[in-house]
Protein backbone atom coordinates (compact mmCIF):
# COMPACT_ATOMS: atom_id res chain seq x y z
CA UNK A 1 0.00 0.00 0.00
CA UNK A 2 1.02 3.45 -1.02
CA UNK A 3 0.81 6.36 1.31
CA UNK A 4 -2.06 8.03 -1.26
CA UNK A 5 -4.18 4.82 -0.24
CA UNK A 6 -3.44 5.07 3.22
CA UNK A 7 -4.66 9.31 3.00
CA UNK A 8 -7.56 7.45 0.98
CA UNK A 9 -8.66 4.90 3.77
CA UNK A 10 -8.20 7.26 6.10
CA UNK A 11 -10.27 10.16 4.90
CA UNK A 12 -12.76 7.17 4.16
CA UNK A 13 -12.69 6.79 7.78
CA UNK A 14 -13.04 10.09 8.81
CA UNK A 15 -16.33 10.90 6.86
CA UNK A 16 -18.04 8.08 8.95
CA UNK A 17 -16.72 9.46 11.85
CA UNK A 18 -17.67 12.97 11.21
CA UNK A 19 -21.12 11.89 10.20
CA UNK A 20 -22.21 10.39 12.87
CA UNK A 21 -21.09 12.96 15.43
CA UNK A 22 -22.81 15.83 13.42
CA UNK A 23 -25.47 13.71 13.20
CA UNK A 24 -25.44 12.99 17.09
CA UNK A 25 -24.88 16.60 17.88
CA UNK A 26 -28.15 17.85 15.82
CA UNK A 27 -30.18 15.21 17.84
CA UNK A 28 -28.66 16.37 21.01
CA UNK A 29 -29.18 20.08 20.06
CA UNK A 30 -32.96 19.42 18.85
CA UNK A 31 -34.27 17.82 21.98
CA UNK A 32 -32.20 20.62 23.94
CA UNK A 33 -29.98 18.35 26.10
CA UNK A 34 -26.65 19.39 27.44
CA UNK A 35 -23.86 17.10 27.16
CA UNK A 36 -21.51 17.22 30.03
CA UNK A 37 -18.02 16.65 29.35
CA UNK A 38 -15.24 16.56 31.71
CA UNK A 39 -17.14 18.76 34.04
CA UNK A 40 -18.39 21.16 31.58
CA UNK A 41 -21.34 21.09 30.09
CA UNK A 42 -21.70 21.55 26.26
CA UNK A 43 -24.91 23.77 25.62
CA UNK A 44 -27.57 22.75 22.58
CA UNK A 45 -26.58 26.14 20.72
CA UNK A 46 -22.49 24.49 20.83
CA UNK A 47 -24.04 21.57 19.54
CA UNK A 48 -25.66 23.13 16.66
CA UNK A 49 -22.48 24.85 15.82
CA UNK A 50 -20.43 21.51 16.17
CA UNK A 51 -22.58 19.57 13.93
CA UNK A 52 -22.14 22.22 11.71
CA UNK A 53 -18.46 21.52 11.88
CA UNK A 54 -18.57 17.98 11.93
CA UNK A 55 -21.11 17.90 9.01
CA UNK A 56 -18.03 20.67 7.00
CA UNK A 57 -15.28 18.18 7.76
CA UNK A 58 -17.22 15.26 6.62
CA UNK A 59 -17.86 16.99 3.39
CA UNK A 60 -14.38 17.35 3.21
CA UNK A 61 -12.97 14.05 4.22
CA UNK A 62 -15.81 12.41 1.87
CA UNK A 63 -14.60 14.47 -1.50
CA UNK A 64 -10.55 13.11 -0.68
CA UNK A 65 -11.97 9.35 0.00
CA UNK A 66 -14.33 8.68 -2.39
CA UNK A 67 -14.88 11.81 -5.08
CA UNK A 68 -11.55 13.49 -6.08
CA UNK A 69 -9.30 10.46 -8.44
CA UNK A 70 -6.00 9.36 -7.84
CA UNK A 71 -3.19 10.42 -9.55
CA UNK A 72 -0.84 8.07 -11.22
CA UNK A 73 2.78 8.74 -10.48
């Protein structure tokens, strides 16, 4: 394996990842529950702006995974 396939499965990776949290942050956010995190507690309007984030990166991580081709060296 090359290190473009290795950027490739990981990005692959990463878009999973980063759907499922900005998914999990818009549910938190909609049903207004705070998320407490090593003693602080991460409001529903944080939340919103996470997911936001998280949904941005996936985007991202999704187009170098599976969209943009490989080039051939």
């Amino acid at each position: 394996m090359n290190k473009q396939n290795i950027f490739r499965d990981v990005c692959k990776f990463l878009s999973g990842a980063f759907f499922v949290t900005a998914g999990a942050s818009w549910y938190l956010a909609y049903y207004n529950i705070a998320v407490p995190v090593l003693g602080l507690n991460m409001s529903p309007g944080f939340l919103k702006i996470r997911g936001f984030l998280h949904f941005a990166l996936f985007l991202l991580s999704f187009y170098f995974g599976y969209i943009r081709k490989q080039k051939d060296i």
